[in-house]
C-alpha atoms as a PDB file:
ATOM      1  CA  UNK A   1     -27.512  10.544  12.498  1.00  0.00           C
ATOM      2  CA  UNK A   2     -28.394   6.932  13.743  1.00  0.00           C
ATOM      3  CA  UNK A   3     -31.533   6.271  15.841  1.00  0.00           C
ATOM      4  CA  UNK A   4     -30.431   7.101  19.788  1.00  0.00           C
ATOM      5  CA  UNK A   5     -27.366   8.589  18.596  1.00  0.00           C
ATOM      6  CA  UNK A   6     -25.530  10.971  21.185  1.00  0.00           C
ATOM      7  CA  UNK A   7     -25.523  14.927  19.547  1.00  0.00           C
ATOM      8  CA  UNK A   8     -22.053  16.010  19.277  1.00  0.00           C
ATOM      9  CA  UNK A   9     -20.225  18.412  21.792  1.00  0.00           C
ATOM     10  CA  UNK A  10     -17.524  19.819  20.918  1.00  0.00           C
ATOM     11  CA  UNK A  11     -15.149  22.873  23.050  1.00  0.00           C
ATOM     12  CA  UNK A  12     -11.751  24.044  22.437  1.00  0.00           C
ATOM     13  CA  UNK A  13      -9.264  26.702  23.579  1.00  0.00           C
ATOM     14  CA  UNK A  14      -6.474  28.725  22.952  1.00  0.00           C
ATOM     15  CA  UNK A  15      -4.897  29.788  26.321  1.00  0.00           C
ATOM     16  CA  UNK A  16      -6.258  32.463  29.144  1.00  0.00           C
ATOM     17  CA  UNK A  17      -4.542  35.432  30.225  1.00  0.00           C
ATOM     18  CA  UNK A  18      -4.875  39.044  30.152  1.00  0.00           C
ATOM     19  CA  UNK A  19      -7.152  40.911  27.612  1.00  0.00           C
ATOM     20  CA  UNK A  20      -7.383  41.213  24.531  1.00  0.00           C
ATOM     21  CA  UNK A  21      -7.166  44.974  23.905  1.00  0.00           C
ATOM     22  CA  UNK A  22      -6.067  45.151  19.933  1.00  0.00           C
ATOM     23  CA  UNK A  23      -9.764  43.893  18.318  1.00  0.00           C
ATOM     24  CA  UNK A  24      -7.912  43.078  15.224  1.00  0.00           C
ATOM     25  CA  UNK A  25      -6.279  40.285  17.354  1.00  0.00           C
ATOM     26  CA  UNK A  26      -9.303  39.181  18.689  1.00  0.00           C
ATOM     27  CA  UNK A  27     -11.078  38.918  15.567  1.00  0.00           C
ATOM     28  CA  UNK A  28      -8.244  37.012  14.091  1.00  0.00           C
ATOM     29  CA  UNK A  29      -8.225  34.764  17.093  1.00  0.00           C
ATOM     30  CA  UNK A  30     -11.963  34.300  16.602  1.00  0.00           C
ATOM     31  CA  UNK A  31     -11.884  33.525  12.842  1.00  0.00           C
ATOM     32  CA  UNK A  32      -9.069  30.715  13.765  1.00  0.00           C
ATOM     33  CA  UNK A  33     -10.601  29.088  16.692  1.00  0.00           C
ATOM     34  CA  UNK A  34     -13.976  28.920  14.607  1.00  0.00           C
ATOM     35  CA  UNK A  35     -12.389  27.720  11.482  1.00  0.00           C
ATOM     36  CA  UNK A  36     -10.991  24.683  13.328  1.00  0.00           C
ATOM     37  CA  UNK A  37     -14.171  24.098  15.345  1.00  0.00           C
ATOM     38  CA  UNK A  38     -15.975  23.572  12.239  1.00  0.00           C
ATOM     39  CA  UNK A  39     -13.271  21.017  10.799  1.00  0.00           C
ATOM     40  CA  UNK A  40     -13.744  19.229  13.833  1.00  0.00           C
ATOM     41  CA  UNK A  41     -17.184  19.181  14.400  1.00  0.00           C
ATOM     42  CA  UNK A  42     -17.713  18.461  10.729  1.00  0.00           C
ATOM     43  CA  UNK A  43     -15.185  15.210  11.522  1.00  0.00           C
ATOM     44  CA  UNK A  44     -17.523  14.442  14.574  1.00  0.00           C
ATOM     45  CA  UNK A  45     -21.165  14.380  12.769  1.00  0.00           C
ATOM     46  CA  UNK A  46     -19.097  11.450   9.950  1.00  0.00           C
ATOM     47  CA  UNK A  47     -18.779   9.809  12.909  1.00  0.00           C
ATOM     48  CA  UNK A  48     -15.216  10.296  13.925  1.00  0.00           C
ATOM     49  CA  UNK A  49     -14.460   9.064  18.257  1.00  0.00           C
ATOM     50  CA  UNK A  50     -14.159  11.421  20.880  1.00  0.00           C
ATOM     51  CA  UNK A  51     -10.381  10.333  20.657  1.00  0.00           C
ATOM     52  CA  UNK A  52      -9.647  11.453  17.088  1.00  0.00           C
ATOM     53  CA  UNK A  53     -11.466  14.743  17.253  1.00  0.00           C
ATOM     54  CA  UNK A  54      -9.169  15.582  20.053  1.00  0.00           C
ATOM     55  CA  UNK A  55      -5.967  14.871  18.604  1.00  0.00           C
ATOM     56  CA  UNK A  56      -7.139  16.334  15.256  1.00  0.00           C
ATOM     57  CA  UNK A  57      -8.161  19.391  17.062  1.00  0.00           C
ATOM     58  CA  UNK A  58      -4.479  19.422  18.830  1.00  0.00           C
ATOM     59  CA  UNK A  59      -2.944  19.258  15.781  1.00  0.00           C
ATOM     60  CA  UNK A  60      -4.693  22.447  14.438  1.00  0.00           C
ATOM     61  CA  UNK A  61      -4.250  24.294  17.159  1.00  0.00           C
ATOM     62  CA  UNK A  62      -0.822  22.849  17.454  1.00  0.00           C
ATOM     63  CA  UNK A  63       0.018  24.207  14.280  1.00  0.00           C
ATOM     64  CA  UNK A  64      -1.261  27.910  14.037  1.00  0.00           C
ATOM     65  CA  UNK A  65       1.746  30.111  15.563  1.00  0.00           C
ATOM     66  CA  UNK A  66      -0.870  32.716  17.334  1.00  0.00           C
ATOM     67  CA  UNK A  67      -0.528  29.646  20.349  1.00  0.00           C
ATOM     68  CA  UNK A  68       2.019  28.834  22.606  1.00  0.00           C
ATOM     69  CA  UNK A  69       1.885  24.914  21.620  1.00  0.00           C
ATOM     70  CA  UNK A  70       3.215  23.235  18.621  1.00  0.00           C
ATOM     71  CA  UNK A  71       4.929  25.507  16.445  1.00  0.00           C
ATOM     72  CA  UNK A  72       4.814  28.820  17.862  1.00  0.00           C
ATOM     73  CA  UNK A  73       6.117  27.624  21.293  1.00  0.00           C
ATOM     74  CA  UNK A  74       7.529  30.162  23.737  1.00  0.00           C
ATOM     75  CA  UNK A  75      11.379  29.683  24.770  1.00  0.00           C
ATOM     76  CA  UNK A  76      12.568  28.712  28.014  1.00  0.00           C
ATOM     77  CA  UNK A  77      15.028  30.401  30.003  1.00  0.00           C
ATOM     78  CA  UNK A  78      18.191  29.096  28.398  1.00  0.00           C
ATOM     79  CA  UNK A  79      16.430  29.392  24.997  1.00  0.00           C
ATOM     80  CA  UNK A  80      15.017  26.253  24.151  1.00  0.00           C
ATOM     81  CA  UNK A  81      11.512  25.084  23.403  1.00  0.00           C
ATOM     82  CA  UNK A  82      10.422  21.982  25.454  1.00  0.00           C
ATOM     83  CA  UNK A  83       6.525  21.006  25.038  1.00  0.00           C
ATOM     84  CA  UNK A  84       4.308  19.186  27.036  1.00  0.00           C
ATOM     85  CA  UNK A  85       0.850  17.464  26.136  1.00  0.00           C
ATOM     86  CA  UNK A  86      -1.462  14.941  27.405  1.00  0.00           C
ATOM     87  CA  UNK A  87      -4.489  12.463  26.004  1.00  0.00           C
ATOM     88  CA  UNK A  88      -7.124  11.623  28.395  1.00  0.00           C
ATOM     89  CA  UNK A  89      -9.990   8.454  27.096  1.00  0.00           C
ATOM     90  CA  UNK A  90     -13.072   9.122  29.381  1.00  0.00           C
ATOM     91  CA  UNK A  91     -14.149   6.047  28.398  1.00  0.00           C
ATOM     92  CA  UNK A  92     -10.992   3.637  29.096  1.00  0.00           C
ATOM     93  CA  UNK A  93      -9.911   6.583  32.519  1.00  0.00           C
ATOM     94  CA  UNK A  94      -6.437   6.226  30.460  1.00  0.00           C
ATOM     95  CA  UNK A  95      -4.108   9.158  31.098  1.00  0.00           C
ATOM     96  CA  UNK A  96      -0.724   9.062  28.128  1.00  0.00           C
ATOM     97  CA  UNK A  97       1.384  12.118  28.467  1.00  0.00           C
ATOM     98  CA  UNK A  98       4.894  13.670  27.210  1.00  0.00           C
ATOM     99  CA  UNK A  99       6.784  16.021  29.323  1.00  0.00           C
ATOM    100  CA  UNK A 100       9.485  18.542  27.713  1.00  0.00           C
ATOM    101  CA  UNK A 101       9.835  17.099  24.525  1.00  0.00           C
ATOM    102  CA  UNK A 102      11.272  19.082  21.215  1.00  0.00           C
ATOM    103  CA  UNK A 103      11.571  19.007  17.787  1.00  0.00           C
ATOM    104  CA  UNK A 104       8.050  17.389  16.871  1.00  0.00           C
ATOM    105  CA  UNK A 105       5.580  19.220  15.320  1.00  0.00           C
ATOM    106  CA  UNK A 106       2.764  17.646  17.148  1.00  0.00           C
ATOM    107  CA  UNK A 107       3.180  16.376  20.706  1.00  0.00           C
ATOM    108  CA  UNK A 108      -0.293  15.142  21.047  1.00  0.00           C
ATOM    109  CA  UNK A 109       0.880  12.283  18.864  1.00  0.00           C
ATOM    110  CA  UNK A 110       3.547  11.225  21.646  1.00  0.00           C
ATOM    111  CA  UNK A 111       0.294  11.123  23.784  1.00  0.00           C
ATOM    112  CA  UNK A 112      -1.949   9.340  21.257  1.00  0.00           C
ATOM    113  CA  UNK A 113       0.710   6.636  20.881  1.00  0.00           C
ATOM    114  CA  UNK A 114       1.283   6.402  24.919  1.00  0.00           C
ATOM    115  CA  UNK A 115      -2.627   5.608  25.454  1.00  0.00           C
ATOM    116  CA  UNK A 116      -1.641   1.834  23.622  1.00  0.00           C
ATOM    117  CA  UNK A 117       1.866   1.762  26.112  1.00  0.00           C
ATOM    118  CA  UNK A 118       2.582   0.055  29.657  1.00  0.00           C
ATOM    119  CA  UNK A 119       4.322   3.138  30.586  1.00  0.00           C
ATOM    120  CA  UNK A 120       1.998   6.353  29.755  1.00  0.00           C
ATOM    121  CA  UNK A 121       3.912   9.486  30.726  1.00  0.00           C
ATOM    122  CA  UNK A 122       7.306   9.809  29.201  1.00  0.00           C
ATOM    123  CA  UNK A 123       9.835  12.952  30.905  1.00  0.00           C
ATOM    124  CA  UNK A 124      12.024  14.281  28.383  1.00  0.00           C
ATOM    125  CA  UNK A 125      14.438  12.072  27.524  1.00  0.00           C
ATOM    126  CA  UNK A 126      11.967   9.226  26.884  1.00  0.00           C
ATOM    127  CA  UNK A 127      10.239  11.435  24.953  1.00  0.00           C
ATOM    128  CA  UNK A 128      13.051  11.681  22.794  1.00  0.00           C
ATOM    129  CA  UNK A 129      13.652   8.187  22.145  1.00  0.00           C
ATOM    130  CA  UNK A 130      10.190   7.548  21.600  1.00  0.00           C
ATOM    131  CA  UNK A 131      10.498  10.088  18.983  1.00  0.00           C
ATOM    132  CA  UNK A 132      13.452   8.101  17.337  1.00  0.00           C
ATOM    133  CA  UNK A 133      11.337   4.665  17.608  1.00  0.00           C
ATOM    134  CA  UNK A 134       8.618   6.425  15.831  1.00  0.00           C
ATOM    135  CA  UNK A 135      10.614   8.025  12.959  1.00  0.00           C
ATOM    136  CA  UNK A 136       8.394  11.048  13.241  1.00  0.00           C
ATOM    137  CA  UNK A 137       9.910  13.969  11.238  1.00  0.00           C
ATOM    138  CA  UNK A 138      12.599  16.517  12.610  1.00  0.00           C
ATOM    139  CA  UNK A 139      10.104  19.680  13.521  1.00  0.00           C
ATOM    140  CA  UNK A 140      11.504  23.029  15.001  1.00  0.00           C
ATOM    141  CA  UNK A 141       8.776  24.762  16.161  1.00  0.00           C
ATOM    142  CA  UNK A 142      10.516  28.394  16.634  1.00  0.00           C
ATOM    143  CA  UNK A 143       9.166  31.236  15.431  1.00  0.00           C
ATOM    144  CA  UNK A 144      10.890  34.791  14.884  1.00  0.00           C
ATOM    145  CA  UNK A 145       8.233  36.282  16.993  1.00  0.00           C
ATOM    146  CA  UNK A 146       9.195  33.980  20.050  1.00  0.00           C
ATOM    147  CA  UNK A 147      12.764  33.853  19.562  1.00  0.00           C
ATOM    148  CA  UNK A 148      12.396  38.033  19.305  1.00  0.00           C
ATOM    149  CA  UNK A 149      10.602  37.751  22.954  1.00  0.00           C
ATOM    150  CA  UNK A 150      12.967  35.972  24.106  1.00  0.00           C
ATOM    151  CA  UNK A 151      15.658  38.182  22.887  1.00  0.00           C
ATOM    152  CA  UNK A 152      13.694  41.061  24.989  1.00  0.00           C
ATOM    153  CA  UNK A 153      12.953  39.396  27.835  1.00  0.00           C
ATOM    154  CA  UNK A 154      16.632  38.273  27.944  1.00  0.00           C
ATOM    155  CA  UNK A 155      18.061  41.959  27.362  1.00  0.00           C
ATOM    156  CA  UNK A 156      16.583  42.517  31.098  1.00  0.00           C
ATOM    157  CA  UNK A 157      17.702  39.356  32.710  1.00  0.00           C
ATOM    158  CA  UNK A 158      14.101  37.822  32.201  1.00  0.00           C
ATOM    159  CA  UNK A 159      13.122  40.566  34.902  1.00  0.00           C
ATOM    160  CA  UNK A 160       9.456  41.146  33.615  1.00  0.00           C
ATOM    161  CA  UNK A 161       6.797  39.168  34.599  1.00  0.00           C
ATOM    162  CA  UNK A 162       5.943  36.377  32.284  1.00  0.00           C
ATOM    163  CA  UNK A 163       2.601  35.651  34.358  1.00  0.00           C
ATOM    164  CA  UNK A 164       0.033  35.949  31.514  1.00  0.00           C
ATOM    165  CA  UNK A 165      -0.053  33.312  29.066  1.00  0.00           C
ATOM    166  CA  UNK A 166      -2.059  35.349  26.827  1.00  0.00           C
ATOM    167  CA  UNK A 167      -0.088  37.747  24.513  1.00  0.00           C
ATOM    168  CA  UNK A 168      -2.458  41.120  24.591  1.00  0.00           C
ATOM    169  CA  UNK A 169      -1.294  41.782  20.876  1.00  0.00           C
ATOM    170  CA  UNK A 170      -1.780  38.265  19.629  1.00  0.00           C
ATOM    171  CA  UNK A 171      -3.676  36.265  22.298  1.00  0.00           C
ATOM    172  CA  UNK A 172      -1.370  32.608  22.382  1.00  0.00           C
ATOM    173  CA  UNK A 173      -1.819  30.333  24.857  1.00  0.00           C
ATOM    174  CA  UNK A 174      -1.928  26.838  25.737  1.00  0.00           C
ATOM    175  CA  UNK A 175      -4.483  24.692  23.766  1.00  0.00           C
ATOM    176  CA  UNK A 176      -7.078  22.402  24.765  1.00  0.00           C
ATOM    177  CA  UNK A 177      -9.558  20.485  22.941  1.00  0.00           C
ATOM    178  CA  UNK A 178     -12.809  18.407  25.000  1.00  0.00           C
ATOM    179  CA  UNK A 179     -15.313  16.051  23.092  1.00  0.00           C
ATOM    180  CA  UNK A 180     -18.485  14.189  23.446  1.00  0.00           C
ATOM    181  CA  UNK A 181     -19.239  12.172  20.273  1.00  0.00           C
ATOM    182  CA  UNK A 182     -21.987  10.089  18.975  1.00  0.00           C
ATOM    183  CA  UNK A 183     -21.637   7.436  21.112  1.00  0.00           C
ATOM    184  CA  UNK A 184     -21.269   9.518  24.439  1.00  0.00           C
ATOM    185  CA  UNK A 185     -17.945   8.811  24.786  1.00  0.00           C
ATOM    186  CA  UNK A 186     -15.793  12.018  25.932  1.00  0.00           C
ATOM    187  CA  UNK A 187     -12.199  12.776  25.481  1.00  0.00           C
ATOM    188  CA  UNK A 188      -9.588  15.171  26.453  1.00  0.00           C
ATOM    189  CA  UNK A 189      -6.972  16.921  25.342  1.00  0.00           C
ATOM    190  CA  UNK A 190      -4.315  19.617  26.198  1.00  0.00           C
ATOM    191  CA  UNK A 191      -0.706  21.026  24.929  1.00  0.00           C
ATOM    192  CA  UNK A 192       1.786  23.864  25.846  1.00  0.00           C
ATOM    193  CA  UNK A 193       5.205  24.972  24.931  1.00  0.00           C
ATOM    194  CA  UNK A 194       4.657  26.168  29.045  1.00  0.00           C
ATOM    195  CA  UNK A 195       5.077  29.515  30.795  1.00  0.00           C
ATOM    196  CA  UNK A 196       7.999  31.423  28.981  1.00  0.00           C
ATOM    197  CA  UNK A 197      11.492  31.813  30.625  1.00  0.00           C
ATOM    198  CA  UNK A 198      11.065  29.448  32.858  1.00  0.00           C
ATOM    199  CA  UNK A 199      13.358  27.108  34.839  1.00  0.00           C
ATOM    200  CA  UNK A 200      15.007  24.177  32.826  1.00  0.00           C
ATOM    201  CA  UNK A 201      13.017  21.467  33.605  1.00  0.00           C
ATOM    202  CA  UNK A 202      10.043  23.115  34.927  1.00  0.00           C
ATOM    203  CA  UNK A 203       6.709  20.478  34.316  1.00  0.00           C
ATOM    204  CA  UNK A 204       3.209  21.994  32.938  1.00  0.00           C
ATOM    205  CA  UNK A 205       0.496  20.999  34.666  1.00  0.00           C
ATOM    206  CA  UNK A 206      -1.014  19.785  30.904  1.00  0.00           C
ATOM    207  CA  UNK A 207       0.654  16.357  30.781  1.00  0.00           C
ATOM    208  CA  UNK A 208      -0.819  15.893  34.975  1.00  0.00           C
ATOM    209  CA  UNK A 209      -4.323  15.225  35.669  1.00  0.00           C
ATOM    210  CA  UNK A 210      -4.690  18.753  37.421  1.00  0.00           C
ATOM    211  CA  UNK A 211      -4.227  19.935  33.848  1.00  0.00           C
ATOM    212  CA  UNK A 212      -6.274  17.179  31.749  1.00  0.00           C
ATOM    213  CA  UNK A 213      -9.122  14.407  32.983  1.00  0.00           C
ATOM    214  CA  UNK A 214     -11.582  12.995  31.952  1.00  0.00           C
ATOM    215  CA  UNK A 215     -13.709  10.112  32.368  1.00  0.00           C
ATOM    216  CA  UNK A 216     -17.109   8.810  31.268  1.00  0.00           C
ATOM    217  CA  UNK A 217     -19.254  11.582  33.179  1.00  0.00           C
ATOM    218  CA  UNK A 218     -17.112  14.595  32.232  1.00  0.00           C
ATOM    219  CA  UNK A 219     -13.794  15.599  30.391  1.00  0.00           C
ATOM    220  CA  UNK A 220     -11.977  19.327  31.391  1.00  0.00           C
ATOM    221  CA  UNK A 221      -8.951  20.792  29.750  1.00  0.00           C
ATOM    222  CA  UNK A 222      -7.729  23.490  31.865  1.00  0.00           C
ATOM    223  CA  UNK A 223      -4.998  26.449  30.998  1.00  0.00           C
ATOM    224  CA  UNK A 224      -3.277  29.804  32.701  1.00  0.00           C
ATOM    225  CA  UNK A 225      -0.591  29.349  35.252  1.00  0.00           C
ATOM    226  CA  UNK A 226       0.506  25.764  35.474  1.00  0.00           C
ATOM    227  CA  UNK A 227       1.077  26.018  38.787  1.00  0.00           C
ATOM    228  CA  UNK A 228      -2.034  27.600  40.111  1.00  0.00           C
ATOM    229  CA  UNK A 229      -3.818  24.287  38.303  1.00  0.00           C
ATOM    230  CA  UNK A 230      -1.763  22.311  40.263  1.00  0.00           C
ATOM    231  CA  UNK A 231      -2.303  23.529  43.448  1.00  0.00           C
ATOM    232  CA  UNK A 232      -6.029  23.185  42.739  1.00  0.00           C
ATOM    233  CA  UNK A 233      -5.920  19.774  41.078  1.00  0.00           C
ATOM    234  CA  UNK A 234      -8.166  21.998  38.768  1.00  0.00           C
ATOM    235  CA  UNK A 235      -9.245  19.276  36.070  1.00  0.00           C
ATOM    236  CA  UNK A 236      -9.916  16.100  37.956  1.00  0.00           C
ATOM    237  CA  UNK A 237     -11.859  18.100  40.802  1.00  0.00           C
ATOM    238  CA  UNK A 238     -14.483  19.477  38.499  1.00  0.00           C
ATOM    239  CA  UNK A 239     -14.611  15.893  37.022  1.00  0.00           C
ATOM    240  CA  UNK A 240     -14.642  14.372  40.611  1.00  0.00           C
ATOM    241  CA  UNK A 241     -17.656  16.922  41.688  1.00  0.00           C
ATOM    242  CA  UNK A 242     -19.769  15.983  37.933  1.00  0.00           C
ATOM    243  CA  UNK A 243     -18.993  12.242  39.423  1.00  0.00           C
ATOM    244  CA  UNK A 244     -20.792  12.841  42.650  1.00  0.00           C
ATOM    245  CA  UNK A 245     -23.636  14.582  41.063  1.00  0.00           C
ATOM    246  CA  UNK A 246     -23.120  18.120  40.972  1.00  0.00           C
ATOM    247  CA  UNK A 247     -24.088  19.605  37.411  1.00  0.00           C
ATOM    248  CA  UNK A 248     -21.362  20.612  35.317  1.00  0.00           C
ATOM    249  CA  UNK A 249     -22.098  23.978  36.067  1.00  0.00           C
ATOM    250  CA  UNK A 250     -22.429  24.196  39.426  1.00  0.00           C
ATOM    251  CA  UNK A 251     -18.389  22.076  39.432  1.00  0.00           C
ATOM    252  CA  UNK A 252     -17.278  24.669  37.571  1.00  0.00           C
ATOM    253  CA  UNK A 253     -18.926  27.375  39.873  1.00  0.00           C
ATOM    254  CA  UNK A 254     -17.593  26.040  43.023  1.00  0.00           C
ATOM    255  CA  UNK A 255     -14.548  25.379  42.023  1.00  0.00           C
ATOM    256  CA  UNK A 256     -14.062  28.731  40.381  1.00  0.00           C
ATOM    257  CA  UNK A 257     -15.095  29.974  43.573  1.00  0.00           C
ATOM    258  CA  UNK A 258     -12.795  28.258  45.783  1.00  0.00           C
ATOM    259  CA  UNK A 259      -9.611  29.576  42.868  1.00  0.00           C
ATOM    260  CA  UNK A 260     -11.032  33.517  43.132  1.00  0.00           C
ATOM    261  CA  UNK A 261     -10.673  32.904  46.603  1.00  0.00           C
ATOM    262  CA  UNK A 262      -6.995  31.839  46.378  1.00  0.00           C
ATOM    263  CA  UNK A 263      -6.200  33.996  43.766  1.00  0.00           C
ATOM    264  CA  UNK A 264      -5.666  31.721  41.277  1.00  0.00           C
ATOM    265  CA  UNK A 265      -4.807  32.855  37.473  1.00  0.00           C
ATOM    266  CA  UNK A 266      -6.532  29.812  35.291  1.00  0.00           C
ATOM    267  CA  UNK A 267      -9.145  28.882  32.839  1.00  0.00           C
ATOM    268  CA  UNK A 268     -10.966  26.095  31.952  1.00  0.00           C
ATOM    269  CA  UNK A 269     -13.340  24.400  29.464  1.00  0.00           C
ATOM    270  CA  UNK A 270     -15.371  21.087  29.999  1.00  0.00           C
ATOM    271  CA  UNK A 271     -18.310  18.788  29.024  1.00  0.00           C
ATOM    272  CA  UNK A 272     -20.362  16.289  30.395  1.00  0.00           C
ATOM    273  CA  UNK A 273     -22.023  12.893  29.293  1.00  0.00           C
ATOM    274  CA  UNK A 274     -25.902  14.759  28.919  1.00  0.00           C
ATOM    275  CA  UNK A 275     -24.379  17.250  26.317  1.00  0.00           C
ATOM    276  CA  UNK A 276     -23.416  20.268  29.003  1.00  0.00           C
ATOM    277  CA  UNK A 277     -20.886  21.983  27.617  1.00  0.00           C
ATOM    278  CA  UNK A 278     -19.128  24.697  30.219  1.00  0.00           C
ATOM    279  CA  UNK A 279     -15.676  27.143  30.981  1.00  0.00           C
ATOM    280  CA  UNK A 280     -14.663  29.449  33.531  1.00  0.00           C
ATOM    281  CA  UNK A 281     -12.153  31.468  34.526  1.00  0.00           C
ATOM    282  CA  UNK A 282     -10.250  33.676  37.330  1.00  0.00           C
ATOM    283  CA  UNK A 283      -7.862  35.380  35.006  1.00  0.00           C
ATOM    284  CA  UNK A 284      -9.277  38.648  32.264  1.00  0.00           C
ATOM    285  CA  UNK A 285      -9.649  36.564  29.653  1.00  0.00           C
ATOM    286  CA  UNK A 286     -10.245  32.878  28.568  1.00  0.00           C
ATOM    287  CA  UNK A 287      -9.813  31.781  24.909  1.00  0.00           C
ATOM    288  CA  UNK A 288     -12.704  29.316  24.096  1.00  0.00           C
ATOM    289  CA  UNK A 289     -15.113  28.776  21.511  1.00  0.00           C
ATOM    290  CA  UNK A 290     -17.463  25.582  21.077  1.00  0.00           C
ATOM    291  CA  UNK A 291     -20.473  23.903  18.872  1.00  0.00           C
ATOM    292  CA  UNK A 292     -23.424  23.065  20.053  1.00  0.00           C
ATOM    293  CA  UNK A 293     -24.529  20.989  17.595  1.00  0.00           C
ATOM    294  CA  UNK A 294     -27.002  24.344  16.588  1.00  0.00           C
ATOM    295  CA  UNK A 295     -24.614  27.045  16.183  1.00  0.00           C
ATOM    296  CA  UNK A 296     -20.874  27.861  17.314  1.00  0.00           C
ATOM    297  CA  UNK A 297     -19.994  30.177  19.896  1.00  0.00           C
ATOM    298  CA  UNK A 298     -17.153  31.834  21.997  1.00  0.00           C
ATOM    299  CA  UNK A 299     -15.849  32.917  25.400  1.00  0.00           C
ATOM    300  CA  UNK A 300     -13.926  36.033  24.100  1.00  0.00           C
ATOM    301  CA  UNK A 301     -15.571  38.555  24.944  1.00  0.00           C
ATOM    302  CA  UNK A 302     -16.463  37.970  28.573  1.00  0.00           C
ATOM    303  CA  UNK A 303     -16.344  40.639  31.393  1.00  0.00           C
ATOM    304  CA  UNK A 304     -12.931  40.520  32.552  1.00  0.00           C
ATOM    305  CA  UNK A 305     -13.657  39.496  35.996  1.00  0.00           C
ATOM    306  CA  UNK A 306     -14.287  35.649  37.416  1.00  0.00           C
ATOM    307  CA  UNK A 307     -16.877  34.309  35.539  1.00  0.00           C
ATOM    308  CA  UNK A 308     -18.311  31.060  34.250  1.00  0.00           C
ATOM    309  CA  UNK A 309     -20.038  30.047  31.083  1.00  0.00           C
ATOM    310  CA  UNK A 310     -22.554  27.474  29.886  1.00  0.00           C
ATOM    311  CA  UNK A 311     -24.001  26.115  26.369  1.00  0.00           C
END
């Protein structure tokens, strides 16, 4: 590492939800959110941005079918699979999002390219003509496990609840990567295939700001119920609160705080510019794991009430 070179930071996660009760599923949900924490972090110490780690770090997550982004998706109510994500530079405070797009195997790439675009956040249809511009490959993202939940779920009219975005058996959920890299710069990142069953048209709060900020003090990628984030305008108000001088853990304590007492279901993960790297959550369970730059380390075994984290 260069002389007055910034140590790397690196968290990720995998969704938030109910527990984990099979520990066969959480160890295999361990072993594949520390596999692609050390691709990344490897990436990060050769010197790779903030940016690229992020968007690399999508893409892995993207593409392992235990979460609900990428392939592996869940189905909305008429049977489809319409993904959201969003790419937030700390550095440049540029926000590029895509909203309901399908058939891509990566939709953090529709963000990457937006960050370089007059027009940054693209609803379904542009998302689909971006796609075309782009020639990116034809993806389907279904898997028989979704399409047999959604076969289930549709047997009873969609009647159950589809509140937790964390599978017990399997543990999917949304992903999110956060990054500080060797030159302090932080970056953010977040994807979904959304809530399951839901409403044609519905928007995840992961291509919004409430879902994914970041600028040169902090970066958060949040995940749970979409519209619980909202509500809370959970991302940009730990990353206004870091601004103003709280510590990153005491943002993520008050603001954790204020969501118990609104009984919010959410997680969240987040780092700051002096290295802090912190998550919290109001829901059982929250899917993270991180490097320190000494040693990686996880969130999934947490007591399953509100709690908050720190490395």
């Amino acid at each position: 590492m260069t002389t007055g070179a910034v140590q790397p930071k690196l968290i990720i996660h995998g969704g938030a939800g109910s527990s984990l009760k099979d520990k066969g599923g959480l160890e295999a949900v361990r072993g594949s959110l520390h596999t692609i924490i050390e691709e990344v972090y490897g990436m990060l110490m050769q010197g790779a941005s903030a940016t690229e780690a992020v968007v690399r770090g999508c893409h892995l997550l993207e593409d392992e079918p235990r979460f609900n982004a990428g392939t592996g998706s869940v189905l909305q109510s008429d049977g489809q699979i319409r993904m959201s994500a969003a790419l937030m530079d700390g550095t440049l405070q540029r926000f590029s999002g895509t909203i309901n797009v399908s058939r891509v195997k990566n939709p953090i790439d529709l963000a990457l390219f937006l960050q370089n675009s007059p027009d940054r956040v693209l609803s379904d249809l542009g998302s689909a003509e971006l796609l075309r511009e782009l020639q990116l490959p034809i993806h389907n993202p279904l898997t028989d496990k979704r399409l047999q939940e959604w076969m289930e779920e549709r047997k009873d009219n969609f009647s159950r609840s589809m509140a937790n975005v964390v599978a017990e058996s399997s543990g999917r959920g949304t992903i999110g990567v956060v990054v500080l890299d060797r030159e302090g710069k932080i970056a953010a990142g977040t994807s979904t295939g959304g809530k399951g069953f839901e409403r044609i048209g519905r928007v995840s709060d992961s291509a919004m700001p409430a879902g994914n900020y970041a600028n040169p003090k902090a970066g958060i990628s949040c995940t749970g119920i979409g519209e619980d984030i909202i509500d809370e305008c959970l991302a940009a108000r730990i990353v206004v609160r870091v601004t103003d001088g709280l510590s990153l853990m005491n943002a993520f304590e008050r603001s954790f705080t204020e969501a118990e007492r609104n009984k919010r279901d959410f997680g969240a993960i987040g780092i700051d510019a002096t290295g802090a790297i912190a998550w919290g959550k109001t829901c059982e369970v929250v899917l993270a794991a991180y490097h320190t730059g000494d040693r990686i380390g996880d969130a999934l075994e947490m007591s399953p009430e509100m709690g908050v984290g720190i490395a």
